[in-house]
Protein backbone atom coordinates (compact mmCIF):
# COMPACT_ATOMS: atom_id res chain seq x y z
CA UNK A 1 0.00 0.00 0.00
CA UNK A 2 1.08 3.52 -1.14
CA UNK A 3 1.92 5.74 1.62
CA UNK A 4 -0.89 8.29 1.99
CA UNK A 5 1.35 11.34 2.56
CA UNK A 6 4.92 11.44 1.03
CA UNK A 7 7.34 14.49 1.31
CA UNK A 8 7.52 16.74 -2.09
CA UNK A 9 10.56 19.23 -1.63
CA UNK A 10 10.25 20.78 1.92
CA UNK A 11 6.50 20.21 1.84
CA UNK A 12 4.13 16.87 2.64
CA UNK A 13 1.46 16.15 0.29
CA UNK A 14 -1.95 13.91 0.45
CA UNK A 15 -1.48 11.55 -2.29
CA UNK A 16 -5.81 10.51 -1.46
CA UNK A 17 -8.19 12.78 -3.11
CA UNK A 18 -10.16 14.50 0.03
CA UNK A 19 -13.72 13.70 -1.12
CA UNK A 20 -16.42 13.60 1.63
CA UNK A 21 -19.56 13.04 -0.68
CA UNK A 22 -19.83 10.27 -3.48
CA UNK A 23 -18.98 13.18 -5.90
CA UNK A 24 -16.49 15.65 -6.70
CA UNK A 25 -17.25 19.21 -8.63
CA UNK A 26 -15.25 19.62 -12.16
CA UNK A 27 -15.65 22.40 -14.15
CA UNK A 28 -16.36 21.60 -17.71
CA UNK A 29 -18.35 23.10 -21.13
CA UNK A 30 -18.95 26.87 -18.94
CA UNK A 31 -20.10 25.66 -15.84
CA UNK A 32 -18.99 23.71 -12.74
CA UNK A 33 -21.18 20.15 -12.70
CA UNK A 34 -20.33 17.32 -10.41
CA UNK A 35 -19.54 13.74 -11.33
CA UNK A 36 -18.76 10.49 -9.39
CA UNK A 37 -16.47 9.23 -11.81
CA UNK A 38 -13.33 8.40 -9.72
CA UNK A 39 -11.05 11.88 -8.96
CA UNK A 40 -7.13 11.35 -9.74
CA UNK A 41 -5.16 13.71 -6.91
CA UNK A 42 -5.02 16.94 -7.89
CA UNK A 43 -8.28 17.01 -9.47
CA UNK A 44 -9.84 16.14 -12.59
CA UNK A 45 -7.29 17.30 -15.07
CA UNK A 46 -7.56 19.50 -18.51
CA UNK A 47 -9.01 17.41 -20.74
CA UNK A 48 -10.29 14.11 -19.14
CA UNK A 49 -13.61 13.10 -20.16
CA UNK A 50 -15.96 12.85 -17.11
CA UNK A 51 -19.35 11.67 -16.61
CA UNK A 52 -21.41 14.39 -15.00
CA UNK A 53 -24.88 14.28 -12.69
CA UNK A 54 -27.08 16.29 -15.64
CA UNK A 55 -26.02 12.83 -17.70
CA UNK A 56 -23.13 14.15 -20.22
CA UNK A 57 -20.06 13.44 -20.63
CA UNK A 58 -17.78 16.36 -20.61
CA UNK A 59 -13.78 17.17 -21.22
CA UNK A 60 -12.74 18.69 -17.81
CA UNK A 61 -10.90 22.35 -17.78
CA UNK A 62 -9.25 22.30 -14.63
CA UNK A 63 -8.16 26.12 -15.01
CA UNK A 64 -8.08 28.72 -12.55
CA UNK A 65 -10.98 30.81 -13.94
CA UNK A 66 -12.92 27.97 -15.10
CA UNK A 67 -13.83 27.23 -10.76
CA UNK A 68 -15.41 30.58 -11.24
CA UNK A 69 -18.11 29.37 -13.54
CA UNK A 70 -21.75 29.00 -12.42
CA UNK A 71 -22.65 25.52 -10.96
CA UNK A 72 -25.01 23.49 -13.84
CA UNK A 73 -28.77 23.45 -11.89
CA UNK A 74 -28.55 19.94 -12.42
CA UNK A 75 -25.75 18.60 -10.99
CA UNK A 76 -26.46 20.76 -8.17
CA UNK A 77 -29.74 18.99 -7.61
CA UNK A 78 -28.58 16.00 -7.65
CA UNK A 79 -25.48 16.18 -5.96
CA UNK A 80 -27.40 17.63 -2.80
CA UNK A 81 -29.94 14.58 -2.95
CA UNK A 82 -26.30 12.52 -2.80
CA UNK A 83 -25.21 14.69 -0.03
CA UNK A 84 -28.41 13.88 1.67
CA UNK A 85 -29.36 17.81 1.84
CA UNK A 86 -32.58 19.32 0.54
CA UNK A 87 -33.20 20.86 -2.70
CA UNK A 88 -32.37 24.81 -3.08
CA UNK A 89 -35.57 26.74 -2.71
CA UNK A 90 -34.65 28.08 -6.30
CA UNK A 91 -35.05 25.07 -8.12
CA UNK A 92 -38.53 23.51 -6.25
CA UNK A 93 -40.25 26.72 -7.29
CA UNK A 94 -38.12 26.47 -11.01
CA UNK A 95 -39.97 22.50 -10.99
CA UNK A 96 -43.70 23.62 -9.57
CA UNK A 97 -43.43 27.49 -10.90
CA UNK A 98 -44.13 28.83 -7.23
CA UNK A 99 -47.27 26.11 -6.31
CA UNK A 100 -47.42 24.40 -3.29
């Protein structure tokens, strides 16, 4: 077994991906979406081809600016039913258009 943290230059680093929910944000095609697809350290790099929580599959642009992207409405929704939280009062009256 790898050791989890190992010593780059004067510095330790986690060689695990920290990932507390069965899903990890990527930013991809404008907008940040989330995706359970496994996460190499470091993130999801330039390029990869991940499959997100709307149900595409995207090419990953792990770039600074690209974080700053809005998060897809989508994978937002579902990634809080995964993280067992309720939906965002913005998307249940999106769904019923304000009914109850």
């Amino acid at each position: 077994m790898a050791p989890r943290f190992v010593v780059t230059g004067a510095y330790w680093e986690d060689t695990m991906p920290y990932r507390p929910h069965p899903f990890s944000w990527v930013p991809a095609v404008g907008q940040r979406h989330a995706s359970t697809d496994a996460k190499p350290a470091g993130g999801y790099p330039t390029g990869m081809t991940v499959q997100t929580l709307c149900g595409h599959q995207l090419i990953a642009d792990n770039t600074e600016t690209a974080w700053l992207w809005e998060t897809c409405p989508e994978c937002n929704a579902a990634a809080r039913v995964l993280a067992g939280l309720p939906p965002v009062l913005g998307d249940a009256v999106a769904k019923t258009g304000g009914a109850s």
